[in-house]
N, C-alpha and C. Protein backbone atom coordinates (compact mmCIF):
# COMPACT_ATOMS: atom_id res chain seq x y z
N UNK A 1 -34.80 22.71 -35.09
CA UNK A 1 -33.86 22.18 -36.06
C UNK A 1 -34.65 21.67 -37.24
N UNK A 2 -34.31 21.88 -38.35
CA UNK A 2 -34.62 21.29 -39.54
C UNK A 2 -34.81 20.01 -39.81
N UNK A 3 -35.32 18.97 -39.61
CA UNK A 3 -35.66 17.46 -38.97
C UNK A 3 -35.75 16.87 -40.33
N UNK A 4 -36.36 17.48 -41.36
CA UNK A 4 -36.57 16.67 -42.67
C UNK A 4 -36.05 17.37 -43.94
N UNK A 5 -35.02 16.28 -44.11
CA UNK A 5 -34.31 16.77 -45.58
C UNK A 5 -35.38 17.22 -46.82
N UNK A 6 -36.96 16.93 -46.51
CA UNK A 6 -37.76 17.76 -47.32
C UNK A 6 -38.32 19.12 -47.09
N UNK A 7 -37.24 19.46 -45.72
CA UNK A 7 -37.97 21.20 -45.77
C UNK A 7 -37.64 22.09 -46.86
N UNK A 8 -37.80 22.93 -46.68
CA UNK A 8 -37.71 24.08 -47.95
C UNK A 8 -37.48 25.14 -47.10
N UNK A 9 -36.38 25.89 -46.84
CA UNK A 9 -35.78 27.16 -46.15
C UNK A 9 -35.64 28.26 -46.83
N UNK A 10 -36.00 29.10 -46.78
CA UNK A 10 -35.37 30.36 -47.28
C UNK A 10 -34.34 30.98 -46.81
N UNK A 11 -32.95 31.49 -48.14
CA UNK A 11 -32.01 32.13 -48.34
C UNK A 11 -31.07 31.34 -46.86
N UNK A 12 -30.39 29.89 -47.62
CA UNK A 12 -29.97 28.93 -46.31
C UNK A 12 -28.43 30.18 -46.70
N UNK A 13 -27.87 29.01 -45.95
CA UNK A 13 -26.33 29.79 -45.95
C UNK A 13 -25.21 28.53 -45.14
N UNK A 14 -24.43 27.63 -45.81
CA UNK A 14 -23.54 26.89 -45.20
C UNK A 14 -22.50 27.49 -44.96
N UNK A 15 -22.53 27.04 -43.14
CA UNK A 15 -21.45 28.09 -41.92
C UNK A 15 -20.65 26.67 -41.08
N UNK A 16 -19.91 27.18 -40.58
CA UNK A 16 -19.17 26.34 -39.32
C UNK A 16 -19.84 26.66 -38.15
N UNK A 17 -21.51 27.19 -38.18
CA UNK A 17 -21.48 27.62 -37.13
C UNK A 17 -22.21 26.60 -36.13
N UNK A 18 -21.38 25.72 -36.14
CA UNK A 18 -22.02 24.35 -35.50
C UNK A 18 -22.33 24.49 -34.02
N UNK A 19 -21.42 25.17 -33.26
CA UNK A 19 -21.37 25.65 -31.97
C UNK A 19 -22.34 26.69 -31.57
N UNK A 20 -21.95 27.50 -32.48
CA UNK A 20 -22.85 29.25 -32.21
C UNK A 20 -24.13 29.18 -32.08
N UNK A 21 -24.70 28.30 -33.26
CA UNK A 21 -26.21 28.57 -32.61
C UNK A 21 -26.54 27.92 -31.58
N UNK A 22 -25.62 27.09 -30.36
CA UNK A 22 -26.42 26.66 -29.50
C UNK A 22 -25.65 27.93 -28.33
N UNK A 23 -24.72 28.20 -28.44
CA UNK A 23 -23.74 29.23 -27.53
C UNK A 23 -24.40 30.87 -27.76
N UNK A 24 -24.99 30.90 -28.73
CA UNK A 24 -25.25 32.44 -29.27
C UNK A 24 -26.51 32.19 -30.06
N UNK A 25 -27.50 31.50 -29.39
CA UNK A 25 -29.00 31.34 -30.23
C UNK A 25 -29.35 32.51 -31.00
N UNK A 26 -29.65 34.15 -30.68
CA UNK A 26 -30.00 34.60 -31.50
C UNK A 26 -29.35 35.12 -33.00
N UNK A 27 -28.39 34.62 -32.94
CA UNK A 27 -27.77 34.54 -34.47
C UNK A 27 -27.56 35.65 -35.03
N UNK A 28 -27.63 36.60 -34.32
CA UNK A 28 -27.37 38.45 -34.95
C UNK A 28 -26.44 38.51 -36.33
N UNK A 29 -25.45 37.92 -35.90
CA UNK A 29 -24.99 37.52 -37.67
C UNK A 29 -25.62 37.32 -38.66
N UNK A 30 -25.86 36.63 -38.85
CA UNK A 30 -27.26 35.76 -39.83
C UNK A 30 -28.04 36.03 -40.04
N UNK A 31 -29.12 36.83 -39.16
CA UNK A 31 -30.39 37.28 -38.93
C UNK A 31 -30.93 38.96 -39.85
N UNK A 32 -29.56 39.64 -38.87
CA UNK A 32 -29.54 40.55 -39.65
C UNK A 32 -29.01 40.72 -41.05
N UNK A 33 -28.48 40.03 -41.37
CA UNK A 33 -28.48 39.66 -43.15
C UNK A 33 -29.42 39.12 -43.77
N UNK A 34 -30.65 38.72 -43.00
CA UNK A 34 -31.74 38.13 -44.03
C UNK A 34 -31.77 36.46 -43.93
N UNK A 35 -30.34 35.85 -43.22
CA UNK A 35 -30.37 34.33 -43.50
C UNK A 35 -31.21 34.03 -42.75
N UNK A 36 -32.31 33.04 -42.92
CA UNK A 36 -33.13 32.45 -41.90
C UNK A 36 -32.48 30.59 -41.76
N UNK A 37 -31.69 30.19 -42.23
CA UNK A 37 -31.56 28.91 -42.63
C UNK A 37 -29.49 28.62 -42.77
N UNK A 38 -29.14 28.13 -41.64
CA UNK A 38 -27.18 27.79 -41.68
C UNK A 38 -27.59 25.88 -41.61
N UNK A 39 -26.58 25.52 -42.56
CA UNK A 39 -26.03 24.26 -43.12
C UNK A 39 -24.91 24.20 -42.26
N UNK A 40 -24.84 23.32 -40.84
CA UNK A 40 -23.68 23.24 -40.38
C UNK A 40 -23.02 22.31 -40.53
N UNK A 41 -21.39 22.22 -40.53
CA UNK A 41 -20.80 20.88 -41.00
C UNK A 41 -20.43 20.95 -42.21
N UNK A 42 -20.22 21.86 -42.88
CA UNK A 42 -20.04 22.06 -44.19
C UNK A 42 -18.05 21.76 -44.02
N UNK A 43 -18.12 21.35 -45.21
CA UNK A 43 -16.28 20.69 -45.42
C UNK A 43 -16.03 19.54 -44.29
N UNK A 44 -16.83 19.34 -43.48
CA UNK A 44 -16.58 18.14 -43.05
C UNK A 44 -16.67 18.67 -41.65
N UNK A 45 -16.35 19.67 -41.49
CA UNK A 45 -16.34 20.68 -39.45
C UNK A 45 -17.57 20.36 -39.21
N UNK A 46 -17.40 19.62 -37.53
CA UNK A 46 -18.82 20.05 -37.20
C UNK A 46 -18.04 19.01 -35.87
N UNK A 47 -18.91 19.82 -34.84
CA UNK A 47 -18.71 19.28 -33.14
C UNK A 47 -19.67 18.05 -32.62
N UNK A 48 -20.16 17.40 -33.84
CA UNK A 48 -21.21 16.48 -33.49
C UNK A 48 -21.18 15.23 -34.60
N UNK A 49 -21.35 14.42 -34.72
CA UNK A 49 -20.96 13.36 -33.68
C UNK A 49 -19.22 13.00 -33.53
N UNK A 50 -18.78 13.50 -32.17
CA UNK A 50 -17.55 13.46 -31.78
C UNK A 50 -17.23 12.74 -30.84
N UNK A 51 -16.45 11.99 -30.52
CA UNK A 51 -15.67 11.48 -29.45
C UNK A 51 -13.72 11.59 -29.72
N UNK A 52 -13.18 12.82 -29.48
CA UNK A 52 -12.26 12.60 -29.39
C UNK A 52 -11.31 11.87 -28.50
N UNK A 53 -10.03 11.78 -28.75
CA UNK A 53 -9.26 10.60 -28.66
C UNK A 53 -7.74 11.60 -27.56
N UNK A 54 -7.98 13.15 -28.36
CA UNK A 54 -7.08 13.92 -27.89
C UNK A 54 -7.39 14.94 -28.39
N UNK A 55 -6.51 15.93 -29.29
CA UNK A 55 -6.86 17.11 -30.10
C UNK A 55 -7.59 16.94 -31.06
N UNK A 56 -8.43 18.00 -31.37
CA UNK A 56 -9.33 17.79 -32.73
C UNK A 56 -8.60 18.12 -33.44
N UNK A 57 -8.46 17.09 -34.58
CA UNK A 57 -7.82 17.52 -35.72
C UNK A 57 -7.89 18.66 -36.54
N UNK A 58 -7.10 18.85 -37.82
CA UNK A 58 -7.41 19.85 -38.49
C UNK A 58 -8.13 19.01 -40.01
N UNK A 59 -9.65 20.04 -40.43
CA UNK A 59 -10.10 21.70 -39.76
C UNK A 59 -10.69 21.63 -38.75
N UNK A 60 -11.33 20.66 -38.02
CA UNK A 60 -12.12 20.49 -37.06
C UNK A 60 -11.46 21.23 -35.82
N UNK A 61 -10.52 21.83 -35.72
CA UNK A 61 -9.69 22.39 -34.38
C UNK A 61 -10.12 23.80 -35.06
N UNK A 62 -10.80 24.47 -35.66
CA UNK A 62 -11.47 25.82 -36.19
C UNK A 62 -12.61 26.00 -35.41
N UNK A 63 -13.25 24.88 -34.78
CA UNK A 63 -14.17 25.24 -33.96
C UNK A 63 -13.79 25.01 -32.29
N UNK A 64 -12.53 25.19 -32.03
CA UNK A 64 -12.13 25.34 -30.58
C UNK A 64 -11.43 23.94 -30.07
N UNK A 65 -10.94 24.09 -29.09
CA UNK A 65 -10.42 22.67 -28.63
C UNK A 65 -11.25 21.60 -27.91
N UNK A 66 -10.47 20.70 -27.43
CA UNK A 66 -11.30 19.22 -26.98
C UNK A 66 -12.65 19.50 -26.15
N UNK A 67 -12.13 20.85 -25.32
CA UNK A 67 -13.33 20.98 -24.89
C UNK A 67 -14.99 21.28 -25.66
N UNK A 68 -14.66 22.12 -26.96
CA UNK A 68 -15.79 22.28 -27.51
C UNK A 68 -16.65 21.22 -28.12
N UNK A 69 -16.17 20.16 -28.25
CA UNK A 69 -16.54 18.57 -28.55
C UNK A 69 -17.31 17.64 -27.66
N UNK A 70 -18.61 18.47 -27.12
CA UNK A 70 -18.93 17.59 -26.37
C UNK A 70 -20.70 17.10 -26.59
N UNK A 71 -21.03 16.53 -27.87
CA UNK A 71 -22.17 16.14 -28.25
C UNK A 71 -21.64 14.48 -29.30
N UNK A 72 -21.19 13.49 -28.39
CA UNK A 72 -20.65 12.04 -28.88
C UNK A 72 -22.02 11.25 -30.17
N UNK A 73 -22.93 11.62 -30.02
CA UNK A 73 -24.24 11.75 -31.27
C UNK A 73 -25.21 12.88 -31.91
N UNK A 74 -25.66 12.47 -32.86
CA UNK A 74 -26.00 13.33 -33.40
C UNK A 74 -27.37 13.37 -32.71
N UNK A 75 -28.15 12.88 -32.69
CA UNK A 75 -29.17 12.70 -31.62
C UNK A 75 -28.81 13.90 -30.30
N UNK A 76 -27.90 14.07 -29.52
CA UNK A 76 -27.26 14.67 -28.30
C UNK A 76 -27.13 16.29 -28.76
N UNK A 77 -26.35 16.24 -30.27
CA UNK A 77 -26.10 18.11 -31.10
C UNK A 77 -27.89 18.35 -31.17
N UNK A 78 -28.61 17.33 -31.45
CA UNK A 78 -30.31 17.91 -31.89
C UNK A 78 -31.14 18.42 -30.54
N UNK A 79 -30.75 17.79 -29.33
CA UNK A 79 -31.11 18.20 -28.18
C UNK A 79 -30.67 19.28 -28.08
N UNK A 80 -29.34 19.83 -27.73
CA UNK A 80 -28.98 20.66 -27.77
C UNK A 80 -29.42 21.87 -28.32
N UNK A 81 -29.38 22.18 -29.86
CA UNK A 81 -30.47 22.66 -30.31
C UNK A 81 -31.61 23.05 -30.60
N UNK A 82 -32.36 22.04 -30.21
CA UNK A 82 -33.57 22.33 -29.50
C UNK A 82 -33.27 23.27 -28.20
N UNK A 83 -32.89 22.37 -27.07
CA UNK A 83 -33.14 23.63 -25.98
C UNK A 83 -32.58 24.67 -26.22
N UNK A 84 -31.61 25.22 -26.78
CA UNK A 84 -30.89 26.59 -27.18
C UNK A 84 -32.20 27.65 -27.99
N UNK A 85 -32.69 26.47 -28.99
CA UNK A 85 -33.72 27.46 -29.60
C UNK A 85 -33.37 28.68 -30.36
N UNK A 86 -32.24 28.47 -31.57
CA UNK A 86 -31.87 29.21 -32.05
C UNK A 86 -32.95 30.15 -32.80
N UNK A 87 -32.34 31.18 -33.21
CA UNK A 87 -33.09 32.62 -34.49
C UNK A 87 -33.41 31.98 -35.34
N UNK A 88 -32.86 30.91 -36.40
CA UNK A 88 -32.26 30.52 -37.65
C UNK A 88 -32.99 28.83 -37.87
N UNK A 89 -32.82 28.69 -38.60
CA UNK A 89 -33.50 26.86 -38.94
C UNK A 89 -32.04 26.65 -38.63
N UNK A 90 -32.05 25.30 -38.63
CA UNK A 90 -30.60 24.65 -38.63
C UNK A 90 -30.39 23.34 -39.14
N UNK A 91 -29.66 23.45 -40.49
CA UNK A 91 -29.99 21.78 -41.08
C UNK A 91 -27.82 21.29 -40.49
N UNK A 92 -27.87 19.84 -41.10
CA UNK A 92 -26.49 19.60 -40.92
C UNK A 92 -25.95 18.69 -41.43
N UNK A 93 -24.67 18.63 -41.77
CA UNK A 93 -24.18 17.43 -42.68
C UNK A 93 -22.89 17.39 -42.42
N UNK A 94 -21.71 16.63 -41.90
CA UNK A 94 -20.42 16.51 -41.52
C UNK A 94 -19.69 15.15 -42.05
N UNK A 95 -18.11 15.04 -42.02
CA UNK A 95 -17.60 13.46 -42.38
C UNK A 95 -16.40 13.52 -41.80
N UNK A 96 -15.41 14.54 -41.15
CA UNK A 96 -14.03 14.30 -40.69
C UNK A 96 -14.69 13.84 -39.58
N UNK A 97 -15.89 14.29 -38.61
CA UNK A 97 -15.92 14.00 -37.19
C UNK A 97 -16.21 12.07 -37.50
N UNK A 98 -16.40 11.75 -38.74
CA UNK A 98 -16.75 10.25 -38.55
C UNK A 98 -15.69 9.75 -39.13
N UNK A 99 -14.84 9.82 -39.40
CA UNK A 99 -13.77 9.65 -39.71
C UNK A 99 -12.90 9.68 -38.38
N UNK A 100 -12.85 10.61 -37.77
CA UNK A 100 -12.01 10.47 -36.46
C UNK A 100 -12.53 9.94 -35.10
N UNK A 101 -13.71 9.55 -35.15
CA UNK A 101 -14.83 8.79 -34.66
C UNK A 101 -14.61 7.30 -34.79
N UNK A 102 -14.01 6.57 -35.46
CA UNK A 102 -13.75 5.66 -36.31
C UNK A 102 -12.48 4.86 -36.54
N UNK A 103 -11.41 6.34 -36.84
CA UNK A 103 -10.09 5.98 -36.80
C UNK A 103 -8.80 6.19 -36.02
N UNK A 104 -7.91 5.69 -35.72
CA UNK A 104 -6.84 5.68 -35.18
C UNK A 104 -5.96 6.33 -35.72
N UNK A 105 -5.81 7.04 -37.07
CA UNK A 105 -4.99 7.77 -37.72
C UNK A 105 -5.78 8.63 -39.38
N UNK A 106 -5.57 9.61 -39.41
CA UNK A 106 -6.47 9.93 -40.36
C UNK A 106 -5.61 10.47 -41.77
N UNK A 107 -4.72 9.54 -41.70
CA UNK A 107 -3.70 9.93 -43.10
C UNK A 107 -3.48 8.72 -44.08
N UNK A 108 -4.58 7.64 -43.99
CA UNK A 108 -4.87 6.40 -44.43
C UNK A 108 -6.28 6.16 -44.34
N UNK A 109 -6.60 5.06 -45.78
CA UNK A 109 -7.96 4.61 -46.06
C UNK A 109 -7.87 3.90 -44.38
N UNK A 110 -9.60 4.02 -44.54
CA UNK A 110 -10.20 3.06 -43.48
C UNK A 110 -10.07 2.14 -44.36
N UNK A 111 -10.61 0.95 -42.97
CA UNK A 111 -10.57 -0.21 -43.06
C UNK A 111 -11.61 -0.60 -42.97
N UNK A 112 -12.13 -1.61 -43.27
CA UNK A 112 -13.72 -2.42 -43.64
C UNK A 112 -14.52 -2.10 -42.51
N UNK A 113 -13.72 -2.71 -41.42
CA UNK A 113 -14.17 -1.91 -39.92
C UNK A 113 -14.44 -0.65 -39.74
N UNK A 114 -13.47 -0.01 -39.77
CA UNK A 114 -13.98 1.03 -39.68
C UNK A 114 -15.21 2.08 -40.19
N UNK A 115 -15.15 2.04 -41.78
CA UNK A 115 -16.17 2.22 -43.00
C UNK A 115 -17.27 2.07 -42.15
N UNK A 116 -17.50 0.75 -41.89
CA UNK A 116 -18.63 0.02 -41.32
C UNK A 116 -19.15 0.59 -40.12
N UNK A 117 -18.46 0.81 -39.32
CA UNK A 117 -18.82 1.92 -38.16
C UNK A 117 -18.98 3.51 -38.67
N UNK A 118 -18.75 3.99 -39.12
CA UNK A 118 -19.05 5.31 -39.76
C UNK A 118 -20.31 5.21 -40.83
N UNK A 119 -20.72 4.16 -41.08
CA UNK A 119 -21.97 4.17 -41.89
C UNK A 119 -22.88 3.90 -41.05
N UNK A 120 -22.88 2.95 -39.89
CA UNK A 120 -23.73 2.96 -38.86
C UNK A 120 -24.13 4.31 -38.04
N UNK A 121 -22.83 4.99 -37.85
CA UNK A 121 -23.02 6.58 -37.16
C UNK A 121 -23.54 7.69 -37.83
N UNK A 122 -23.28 7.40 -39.30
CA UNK A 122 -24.11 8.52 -40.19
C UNK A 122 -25.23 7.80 -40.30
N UNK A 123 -25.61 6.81 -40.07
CA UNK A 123 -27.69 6.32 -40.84
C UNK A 123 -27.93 6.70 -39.34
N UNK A 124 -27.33 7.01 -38.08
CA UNK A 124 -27.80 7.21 -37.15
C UNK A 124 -28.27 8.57 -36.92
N UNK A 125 -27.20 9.80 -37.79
CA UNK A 125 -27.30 10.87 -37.08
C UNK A 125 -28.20 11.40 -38.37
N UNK A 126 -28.55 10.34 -39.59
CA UNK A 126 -29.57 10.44 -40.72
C UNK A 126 -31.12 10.50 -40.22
N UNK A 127 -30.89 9.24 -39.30
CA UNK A 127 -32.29 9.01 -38.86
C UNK A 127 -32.96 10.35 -37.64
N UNK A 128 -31.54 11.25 -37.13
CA UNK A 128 -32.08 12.16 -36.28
C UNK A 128 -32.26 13.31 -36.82
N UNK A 129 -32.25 13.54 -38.21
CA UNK A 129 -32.49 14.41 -39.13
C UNK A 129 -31.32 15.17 -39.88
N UNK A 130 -29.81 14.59 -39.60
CA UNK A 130 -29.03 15.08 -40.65
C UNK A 130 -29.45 15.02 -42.11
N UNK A 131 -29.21 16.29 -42.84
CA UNK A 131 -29.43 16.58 -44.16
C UNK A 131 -28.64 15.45 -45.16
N UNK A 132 -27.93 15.44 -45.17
CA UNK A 132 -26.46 14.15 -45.78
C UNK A 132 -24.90 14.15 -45.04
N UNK A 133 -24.12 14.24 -46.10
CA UNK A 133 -22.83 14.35 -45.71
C UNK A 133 -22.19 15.36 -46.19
N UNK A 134 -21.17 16.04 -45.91
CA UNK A 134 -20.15 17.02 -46.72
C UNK A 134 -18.64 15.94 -46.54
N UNK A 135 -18.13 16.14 -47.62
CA UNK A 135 -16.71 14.80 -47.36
C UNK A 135 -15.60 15.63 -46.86
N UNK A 136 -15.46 16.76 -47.30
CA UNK A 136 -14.35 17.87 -46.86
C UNK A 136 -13.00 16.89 -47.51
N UNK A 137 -12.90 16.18 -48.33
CA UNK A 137 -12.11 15.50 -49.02
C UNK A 137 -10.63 16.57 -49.34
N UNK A 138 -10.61 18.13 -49.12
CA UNK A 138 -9.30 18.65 -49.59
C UNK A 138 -8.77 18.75 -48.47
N UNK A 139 -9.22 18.47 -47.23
CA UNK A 139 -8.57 18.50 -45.89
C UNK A 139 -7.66 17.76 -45.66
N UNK A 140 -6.41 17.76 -44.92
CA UNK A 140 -5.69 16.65 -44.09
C UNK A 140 -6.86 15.16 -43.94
N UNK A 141 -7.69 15.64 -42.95
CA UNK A 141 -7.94 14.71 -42.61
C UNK A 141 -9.01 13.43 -43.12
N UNK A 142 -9.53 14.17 -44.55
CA UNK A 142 -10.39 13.24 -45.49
C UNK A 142 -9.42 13.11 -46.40
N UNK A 143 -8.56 13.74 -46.89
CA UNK A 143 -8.25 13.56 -48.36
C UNK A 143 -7.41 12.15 -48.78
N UNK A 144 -7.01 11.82 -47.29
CA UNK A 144 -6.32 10.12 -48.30
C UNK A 144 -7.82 9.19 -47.84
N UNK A 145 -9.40 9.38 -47.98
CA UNK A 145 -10.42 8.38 -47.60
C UNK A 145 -10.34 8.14 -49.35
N UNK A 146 -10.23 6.98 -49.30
CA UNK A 146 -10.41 6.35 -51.24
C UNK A 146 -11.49 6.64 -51.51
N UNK A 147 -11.50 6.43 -53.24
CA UNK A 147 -13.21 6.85 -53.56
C UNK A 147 -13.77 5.42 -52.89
N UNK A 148 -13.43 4.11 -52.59
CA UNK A 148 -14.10 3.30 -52.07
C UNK A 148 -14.80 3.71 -50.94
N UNK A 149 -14.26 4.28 -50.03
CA UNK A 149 -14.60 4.47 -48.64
C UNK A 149 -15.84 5.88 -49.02
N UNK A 150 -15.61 6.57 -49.35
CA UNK A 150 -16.33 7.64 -49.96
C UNK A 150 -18.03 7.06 -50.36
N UNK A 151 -18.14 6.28 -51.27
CA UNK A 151 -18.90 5.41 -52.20
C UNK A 151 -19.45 4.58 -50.79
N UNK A 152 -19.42 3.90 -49.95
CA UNK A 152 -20.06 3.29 -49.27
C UNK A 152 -20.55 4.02 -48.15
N UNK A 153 -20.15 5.61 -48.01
CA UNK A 153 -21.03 6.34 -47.33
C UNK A 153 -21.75 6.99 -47.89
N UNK A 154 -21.76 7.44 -49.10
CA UNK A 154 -22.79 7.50 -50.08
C UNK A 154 -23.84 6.62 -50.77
N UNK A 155 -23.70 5.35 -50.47
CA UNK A 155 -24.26 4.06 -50.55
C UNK A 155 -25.59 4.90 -49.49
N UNK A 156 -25.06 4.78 -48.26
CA UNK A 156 -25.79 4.91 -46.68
C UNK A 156 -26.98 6.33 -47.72
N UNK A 157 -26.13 7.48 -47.80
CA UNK A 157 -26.64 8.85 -47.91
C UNK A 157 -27.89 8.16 -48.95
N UNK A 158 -27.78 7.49 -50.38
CA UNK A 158 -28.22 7.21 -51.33
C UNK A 158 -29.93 6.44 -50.39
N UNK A 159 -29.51 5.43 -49.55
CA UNK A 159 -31.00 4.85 -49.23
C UNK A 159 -31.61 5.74 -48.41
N UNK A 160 -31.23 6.69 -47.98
CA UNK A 160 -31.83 7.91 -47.42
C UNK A 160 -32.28 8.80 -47.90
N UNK A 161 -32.22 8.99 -49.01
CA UNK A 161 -32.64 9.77 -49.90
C UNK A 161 -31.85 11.25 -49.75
N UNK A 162 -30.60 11.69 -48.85
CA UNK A 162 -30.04 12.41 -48.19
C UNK A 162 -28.75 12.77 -49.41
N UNK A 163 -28.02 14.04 -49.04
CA UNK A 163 -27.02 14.29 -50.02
C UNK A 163 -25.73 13.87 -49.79
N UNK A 164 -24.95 13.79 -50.71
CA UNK A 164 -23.31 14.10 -50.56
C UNK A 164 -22.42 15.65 -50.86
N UNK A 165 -22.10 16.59 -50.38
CA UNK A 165 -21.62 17.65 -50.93
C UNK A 165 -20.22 17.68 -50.35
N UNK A 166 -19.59 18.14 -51.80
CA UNK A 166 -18.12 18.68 -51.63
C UNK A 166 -17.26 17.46 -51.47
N UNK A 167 -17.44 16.44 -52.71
CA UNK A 167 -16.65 15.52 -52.60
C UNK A 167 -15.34 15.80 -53.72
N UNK A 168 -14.96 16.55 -53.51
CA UNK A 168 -13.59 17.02 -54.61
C UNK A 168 -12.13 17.34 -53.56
N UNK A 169 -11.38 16.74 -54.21
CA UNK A 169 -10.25 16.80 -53.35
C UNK A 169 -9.31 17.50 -53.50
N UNK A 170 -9.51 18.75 -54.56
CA UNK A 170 -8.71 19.71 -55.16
C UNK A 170 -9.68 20.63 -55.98
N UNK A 171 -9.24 22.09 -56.11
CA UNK A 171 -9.92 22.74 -56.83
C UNK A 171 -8.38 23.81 -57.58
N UNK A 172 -7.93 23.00 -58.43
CA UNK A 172 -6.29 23.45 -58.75
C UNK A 172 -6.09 22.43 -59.64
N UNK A 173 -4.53 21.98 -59.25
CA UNK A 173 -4.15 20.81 -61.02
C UNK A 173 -5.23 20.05 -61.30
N UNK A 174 -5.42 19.31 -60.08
CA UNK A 174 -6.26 17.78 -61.05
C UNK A 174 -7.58 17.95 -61.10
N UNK A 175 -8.12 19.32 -61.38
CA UNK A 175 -9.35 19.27 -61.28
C UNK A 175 -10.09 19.15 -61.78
N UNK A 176 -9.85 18.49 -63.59
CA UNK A 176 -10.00 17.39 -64.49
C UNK A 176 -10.72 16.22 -64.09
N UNK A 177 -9.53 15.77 -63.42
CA UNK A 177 -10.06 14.32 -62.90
C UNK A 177 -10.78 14.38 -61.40
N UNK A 178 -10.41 15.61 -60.61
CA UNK A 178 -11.68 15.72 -59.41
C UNK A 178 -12.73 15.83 -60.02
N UNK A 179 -13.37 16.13 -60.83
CA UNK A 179 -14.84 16.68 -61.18
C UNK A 179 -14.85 15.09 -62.00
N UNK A 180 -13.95 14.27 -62.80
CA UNK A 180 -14.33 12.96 -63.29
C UNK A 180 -15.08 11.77 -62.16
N UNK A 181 -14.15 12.09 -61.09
CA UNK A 181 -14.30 10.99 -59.73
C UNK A 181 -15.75 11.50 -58.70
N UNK A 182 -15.99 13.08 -59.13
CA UNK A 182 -16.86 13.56 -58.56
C UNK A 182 -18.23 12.60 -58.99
N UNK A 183 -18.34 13.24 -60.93
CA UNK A 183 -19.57 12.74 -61.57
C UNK A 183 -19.56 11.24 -61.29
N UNK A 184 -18.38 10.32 -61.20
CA UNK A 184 -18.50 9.46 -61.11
C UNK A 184 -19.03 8.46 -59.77
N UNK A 185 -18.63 8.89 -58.97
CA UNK A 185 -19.29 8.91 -57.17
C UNK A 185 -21.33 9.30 -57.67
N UNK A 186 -21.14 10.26 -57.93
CA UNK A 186 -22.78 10.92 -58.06
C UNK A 186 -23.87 9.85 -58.74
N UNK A 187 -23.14 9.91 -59.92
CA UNK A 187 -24.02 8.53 -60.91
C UNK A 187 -23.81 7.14 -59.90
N UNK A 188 -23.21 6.70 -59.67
CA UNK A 188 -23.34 5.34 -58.85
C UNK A 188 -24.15 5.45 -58.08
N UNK A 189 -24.90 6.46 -56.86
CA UNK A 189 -25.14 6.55 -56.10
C UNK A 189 -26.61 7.48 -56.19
N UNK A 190 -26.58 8.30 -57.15
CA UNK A 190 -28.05 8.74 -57.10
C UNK A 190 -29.16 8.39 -57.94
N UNK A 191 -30.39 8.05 -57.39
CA UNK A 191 -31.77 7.67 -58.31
C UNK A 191 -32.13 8.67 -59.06
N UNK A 192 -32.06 8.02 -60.61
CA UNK A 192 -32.88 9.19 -61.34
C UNK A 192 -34.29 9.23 -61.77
C-alpha cells in the first residue's frame, strides 16, 4: 500500500475499487491498461473505516451489502492489503464511511460530537497512511454536511499535510457558488 502521501505513482487512476484489490489482487483490469497506481474512496465510497449500524447507505451500498463492510479501521483495510498483496500501489481517501461512522442519520449537519469523532477517525486512518479525504458532498449522504463540518475535517487533512478532493456539491445550477465555497474551503485550509 502506498503509506506516504509523498510517493510519486505512475499513471494513478481513482476507482471504487476498495474491495477488489484485496478480493482480486492481481488487478487484470488495471494492469492491463498500464495503471500501476488506484485512489480508493474516491466520492466518499470506500469499505474502510466502517462500522455499520444496518444497510450501507447510498453510494456506499455500490460496493455490496453489510456484509462487504468488514474493516471497522483504517489500520485493519491496510492489513488487509498488505496480505492480499495486490498488482497495483494502492493509495486512499474516503468521508461518507465517517460520516456514517459517527452519525445516527445522514440527512443533517453533525453535531460538535460527532465532527469531533470523525476527525479523530480520519487523523487515525491519516496516521496509517490515508492520502486525505474525498467529501463526496453531491451524494445523499454528505451533501446536507455544512461547509462548517467540512472545514474542520479539512482543518485535520491541513496539519497533515494530506488532501481534500471533490468538495463540490453540484456540478449543474449552482455551480457558481460550488466552485465559490470550494476556493473558499481550499484557501482557509491550505499552506502556501
Amino acid at each position: 500500500m502506498c503509506s506516504t502521501r509523498k510517493a510519486r505513482c505512475s499513471r494513478p487512476v481513482s476507482s471504487t475499487s476498495t474491495r477488489t484489490v484485496i478480493r482480486s489482487p492481481q488487478t487484470m483490469p488495471k494492469i492491463t491498461q498500464g495503471v500501476t497506481t488506484v485512489i480508493v474512496g474516491n466520492c466518499g465510497i470506500s469499505a474502510s473505516p466502517v462500522a455499520l449500524k444496518g444497510d450501507p447507505p447510498d453510494p456506499m451500498n455500490l460496493l455490496g451489502d453489510a456484509a462487504a463492510f468488514q474493516y471497522p479501521t483504517f489500520a485493519a483495510y491496510v492489513d488487509a492489503v498488505n496480505v492480499a498483496h495486490p498488482a497495483v500501489n494502492v493509495g486512499a481517501d474516503r468521508t461518507t464511511a465517517l460520516r456514517n461512522n459517527h452519525m445516527d442519520r445522514l440527512d443533517r449537519a453533525a453535531s460538535g460530537d460527532e465532527v469531533a469523532g470523525m476527525r479523530a477517525q480520519l487523523e487515525e486512518a491519516l496516521d496509517h497512511g490515508a492520502l486525505g479525504l474525498s467529501s463526496g458532498l453531491a451524494y445523499g449522504s454528505a451533501f446536507n454536511a455544512p461547509p462548517e463540518e467540512v472545514q474542520a475535517l479539512a482543518e485535520t487533512l491541513a496539519k497533515a499535510g494530506a488532501a481534500l478532493h471533490g468538495p463540490m456539491r453540484t456540478e449543474f445550477d449552482a455551480i457558481l457558488d460550488t466552485m465559490r465555497r470550494t476556493a473558499s474551503a481550499v484557501m482557509r485550509t491550505c499552506r502556501w
